[in-house]
C-alpha atoms as a PDB file:
ATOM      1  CA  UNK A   1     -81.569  -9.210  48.267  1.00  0.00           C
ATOM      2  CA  UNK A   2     -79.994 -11.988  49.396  1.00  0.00           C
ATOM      3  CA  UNK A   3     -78.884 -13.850  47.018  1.00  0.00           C
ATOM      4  CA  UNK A   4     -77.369 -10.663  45.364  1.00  0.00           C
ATOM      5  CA  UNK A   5     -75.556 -10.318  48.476  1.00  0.00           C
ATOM      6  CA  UNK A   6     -73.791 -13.489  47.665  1.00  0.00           C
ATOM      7  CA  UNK A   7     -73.280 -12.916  44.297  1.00  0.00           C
ATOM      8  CA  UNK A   8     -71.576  -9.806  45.730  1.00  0.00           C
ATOM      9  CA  UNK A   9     -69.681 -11.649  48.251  1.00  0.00           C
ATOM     10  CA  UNK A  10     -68.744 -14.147  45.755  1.00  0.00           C
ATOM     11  CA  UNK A  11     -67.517 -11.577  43.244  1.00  0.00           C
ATOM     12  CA  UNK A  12     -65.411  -9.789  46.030  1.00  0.00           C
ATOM     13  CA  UNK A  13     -63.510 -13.066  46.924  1.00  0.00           C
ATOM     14  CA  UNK A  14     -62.943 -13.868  43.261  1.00  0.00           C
ATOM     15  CA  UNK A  15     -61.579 -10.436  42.540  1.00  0.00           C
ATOM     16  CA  UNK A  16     -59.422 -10.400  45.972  1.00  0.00           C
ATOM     17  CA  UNK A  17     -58.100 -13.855  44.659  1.00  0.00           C
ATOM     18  CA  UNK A  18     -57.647 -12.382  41.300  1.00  0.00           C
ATOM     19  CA  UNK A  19     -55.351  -9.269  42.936  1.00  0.00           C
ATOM     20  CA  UNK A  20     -53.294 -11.847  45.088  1.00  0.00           C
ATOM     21  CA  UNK A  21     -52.632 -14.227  41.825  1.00  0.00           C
ATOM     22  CA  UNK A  22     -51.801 -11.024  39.826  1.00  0.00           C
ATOM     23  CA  UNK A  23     -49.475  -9.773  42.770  1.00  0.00           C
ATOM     24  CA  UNK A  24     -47.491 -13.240  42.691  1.00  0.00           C
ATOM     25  CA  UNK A  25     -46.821 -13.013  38.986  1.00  0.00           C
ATOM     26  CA  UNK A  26     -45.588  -9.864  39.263  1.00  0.00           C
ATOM     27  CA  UNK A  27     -42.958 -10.294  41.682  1.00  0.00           C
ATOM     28  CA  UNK A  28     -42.031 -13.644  39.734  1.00  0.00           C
ATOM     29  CA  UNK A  29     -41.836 -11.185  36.610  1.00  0.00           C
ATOM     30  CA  UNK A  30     -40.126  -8.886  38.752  1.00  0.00           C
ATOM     31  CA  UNK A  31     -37.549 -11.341  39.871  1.00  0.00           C
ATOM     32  CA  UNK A  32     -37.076 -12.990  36.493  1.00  0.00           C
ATOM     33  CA  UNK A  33     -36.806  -9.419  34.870  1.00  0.00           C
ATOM     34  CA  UNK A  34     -34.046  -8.382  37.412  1.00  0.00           C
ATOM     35  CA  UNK A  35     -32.178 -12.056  36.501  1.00  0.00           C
ATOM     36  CA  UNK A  36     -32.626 -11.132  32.587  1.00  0.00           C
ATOM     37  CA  UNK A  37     -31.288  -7.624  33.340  1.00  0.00           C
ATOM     38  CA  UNK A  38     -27.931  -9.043  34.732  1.00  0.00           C
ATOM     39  CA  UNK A  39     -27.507 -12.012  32.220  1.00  0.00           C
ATOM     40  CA  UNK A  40     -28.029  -9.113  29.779  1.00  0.00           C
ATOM     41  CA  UNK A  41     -25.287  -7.103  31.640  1.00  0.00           C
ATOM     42  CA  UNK A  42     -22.877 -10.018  31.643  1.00  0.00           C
ATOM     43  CA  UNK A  43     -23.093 -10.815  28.198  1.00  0.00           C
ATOM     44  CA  UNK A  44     -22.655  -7.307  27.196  1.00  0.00           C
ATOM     45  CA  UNK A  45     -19.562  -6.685  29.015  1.00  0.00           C
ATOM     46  CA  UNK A  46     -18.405 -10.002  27.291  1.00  0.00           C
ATOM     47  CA  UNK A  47     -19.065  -8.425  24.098  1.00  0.00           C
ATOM     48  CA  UNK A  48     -16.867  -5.503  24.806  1.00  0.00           C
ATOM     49  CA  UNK A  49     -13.889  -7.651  25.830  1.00  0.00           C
ATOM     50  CA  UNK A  50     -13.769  -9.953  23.125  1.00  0.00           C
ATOM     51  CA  UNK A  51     -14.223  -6.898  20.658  1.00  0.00           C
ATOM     52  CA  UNK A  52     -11.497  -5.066  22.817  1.00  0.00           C
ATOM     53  CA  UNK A  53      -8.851  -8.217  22.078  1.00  0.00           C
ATOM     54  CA  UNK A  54     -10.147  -8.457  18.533  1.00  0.00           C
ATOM     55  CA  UNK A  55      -9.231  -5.014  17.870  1.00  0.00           C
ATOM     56  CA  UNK A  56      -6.320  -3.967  20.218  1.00  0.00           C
ATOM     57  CA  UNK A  57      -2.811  -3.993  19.524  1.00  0.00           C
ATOM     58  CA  UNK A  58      -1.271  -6.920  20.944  1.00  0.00           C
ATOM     59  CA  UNK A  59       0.533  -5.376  23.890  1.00  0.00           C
ATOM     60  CA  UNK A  60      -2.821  -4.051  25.053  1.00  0.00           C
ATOM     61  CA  UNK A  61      -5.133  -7.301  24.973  1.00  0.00           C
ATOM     62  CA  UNK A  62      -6.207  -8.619  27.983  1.00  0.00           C
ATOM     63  CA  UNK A  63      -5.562 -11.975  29.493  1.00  0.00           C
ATOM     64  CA  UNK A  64      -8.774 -14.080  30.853  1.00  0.00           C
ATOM     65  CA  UNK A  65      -7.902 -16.550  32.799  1.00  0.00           C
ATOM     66  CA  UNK A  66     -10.030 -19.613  32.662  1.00  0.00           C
ATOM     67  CA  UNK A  67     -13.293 -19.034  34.885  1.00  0.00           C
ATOM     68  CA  UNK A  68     -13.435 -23.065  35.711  1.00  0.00           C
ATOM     69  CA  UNK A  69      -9.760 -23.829  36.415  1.00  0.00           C
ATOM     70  CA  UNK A  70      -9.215 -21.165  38.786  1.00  0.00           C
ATOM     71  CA  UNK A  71      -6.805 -24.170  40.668  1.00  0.00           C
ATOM     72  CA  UNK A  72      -4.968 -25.133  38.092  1.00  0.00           C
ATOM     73  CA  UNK A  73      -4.072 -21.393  36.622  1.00  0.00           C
ATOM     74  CA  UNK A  74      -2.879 -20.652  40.035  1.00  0.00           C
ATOM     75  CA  UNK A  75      -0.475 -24.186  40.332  1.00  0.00           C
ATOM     76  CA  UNK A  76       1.015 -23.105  36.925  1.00  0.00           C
ATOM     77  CA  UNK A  77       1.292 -19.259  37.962  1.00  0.00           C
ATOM     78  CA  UNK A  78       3.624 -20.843  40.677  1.00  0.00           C
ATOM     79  CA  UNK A  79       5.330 -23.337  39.111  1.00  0.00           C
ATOM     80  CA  UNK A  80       6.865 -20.858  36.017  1.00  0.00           C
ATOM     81  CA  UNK A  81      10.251 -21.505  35.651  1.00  0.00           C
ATOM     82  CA  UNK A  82      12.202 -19.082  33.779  1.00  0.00           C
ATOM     83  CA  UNK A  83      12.362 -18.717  30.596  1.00  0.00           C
ATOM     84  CA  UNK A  84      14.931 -19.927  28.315  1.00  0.00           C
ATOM     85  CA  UNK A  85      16.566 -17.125  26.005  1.00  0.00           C
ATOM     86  CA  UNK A  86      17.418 -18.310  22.387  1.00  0.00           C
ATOM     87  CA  UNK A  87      19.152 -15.983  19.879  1.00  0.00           C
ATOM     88  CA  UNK A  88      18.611 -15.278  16.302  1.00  0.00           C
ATOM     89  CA  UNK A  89      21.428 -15.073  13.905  1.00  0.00           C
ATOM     90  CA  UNK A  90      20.847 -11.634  12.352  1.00  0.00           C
ATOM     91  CA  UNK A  91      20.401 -11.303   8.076  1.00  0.00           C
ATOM     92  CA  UNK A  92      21.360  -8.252   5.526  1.00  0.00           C
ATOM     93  CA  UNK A  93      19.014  -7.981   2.792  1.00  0.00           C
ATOM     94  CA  UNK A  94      20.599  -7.516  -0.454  1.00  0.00           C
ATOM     95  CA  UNK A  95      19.327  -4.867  -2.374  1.00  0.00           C
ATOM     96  CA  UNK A  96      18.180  -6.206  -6.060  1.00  0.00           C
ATOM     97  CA  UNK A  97      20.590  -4.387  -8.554  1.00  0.00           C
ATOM     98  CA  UNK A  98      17.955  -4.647 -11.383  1.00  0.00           C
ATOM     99  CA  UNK A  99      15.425  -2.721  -9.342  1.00  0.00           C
ATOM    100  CA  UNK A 100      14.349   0.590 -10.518  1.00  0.00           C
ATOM    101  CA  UNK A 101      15.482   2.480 -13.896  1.00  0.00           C
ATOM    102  CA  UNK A 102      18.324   1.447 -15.977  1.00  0.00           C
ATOM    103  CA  UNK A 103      20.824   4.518 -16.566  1.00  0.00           C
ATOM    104  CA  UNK A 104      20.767   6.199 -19.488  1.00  0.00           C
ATOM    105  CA  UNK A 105      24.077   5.090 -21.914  1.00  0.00           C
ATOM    106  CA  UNK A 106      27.083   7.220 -20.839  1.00  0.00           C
ATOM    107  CA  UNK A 107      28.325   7.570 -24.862  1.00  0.00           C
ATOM    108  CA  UNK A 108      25.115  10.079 -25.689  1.00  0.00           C
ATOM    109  CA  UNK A 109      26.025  13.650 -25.357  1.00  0.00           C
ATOM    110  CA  UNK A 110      24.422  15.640 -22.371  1.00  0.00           C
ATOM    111  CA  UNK A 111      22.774  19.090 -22.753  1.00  0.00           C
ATOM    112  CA  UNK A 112      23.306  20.410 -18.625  1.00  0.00           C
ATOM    113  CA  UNK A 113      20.785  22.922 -17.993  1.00  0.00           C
ATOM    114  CA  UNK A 114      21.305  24.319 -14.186  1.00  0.00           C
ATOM    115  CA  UNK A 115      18.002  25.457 -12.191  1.00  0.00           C
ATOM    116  CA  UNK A 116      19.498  27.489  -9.091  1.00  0.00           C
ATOM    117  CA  UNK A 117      17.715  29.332  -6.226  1.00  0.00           C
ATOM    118  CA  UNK A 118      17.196  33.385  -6.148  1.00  0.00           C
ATOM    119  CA  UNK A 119      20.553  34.941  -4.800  1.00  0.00           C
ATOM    120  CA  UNK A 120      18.172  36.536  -1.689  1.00  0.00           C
ATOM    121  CA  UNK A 121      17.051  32.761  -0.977  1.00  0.00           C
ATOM    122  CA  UNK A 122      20.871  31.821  -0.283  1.00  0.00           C
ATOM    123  CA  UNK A 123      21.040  33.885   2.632  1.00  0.00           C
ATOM    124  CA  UNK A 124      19.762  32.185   5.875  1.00  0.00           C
ATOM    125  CA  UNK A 125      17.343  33.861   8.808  1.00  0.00           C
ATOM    126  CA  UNK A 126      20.034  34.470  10.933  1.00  0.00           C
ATOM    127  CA  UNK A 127      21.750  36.636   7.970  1.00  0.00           C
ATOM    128  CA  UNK A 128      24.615  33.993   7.021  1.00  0.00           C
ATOM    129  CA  UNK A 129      25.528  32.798   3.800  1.00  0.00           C
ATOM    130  CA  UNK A 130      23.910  28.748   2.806  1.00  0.00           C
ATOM    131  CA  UNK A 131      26.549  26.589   1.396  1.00  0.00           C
ATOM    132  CA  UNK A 132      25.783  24.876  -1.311  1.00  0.00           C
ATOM    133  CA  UNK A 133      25.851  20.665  -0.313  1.00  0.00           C
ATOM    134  CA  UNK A 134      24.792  19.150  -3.271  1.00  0.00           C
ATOM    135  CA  UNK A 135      22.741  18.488  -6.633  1.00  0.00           C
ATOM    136  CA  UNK A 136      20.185  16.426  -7.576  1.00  0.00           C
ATOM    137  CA  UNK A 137      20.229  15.093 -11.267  1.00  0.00           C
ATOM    138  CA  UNK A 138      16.960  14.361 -13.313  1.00  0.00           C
ATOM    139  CA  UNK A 139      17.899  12.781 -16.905  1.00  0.00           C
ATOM    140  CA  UNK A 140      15.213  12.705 -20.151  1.00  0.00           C
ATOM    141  CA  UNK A 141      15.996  11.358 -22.952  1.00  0.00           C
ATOM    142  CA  UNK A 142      15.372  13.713 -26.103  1.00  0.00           C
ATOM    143  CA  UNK A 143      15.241  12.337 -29.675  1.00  0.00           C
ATOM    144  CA  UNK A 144      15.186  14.490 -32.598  1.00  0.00           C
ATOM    145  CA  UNK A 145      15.667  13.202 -35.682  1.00  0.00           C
ATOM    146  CA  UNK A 146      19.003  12.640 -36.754  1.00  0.00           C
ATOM    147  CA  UNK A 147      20.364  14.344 -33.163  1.00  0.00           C
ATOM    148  CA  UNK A 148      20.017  12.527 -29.898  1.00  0.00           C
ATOM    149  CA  UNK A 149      20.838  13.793 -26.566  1.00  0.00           C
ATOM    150  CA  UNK A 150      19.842  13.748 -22.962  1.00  0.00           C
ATOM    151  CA  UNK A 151      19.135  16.614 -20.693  1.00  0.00           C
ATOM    152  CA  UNK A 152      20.232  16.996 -17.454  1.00  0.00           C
ATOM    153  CA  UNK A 153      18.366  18.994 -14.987  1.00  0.00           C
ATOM    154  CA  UNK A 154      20.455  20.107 -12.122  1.00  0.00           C
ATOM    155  CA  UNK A 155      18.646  21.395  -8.782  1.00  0.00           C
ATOM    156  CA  UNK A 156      21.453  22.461  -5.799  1.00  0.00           C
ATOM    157  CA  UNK A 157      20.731  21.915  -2.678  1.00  0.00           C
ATOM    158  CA  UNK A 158      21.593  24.237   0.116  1.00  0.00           C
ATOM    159  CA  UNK A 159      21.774  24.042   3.860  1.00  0.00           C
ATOM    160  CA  UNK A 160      22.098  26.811   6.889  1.00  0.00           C
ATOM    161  CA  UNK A 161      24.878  26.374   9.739  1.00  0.00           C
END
């Protein structure tokens, strides 16, 4: 009895040393979990600022200053002097006189056909009478053979006092 009183004893130390050993590696997992937790932290916050300034207009980015030249960013802060004002000599665009469709030739003859609005449609909400302010013009060019001539489609505009 004993030597299994020994082997008991023995086992008992072993196992207490086994706890103790087991105890210490979890607190250095502990600790080393807590650091990863915060680097992880940190670099996700980075993420979000440089996507922020990626994406954001340019009035709302954000300005980091330098995290290592905390001195020097605060000596040039100070030393701003103020800024010089130079002015640009405005510029007219001229608009390109070939752009869009050539006119149709004035010589051909014009067939006018008038599209106007319903006589109750003239009359505004309030009960008074639109004027009329304009037209707009729409020309296609018909050919029939041996007659050519170009339609005009004429659309008035109106507008309430």
């Amino acid at each position: 009895m004993h030597s299994s009183a020994i082997k008991i004893n023995t086992l008992i130390t072993a196992l207490v040393r086994y706890v103790q050993e087991n105890e210490k590696r979890l607190k250095e997992l502990e600790t080393s979990n807590k650091t990863l937790q915060f680097e992880n932290l940190v670099l996700e916050e980075k993420l979000k600022l440089l996507t922020y300034n990626k994406f954001a207009r340019s009035a709302e980015k954000v300005h980091q200053p330098s995290l290592f030249n905390e001195e020097e960013t605060i000596e040039t802060n100070s030393e701003t002097q103020p800024e010089e004002i130079t002015e640009v000599k405005q510029h007219k665009r001229r608009k390109n006189p070939n752009a869009g469709r050539k006119a149709i030739d004035a010589k051909i003859p014009r067939v006018r056909r008038e599209i106007d609005i319903d006589e109750s449609q003239k009359t505004c909400a309030c009960t008074h009478e639109k004027t009329k302010i304009g037209e707009e013009i729409s020309e296609k060019l018909h050919i029939i053979p041996m007659q050519i001539y170009v339609e005009q489609t004429v659309r008035f505009k109106y507008a309430g006092l």
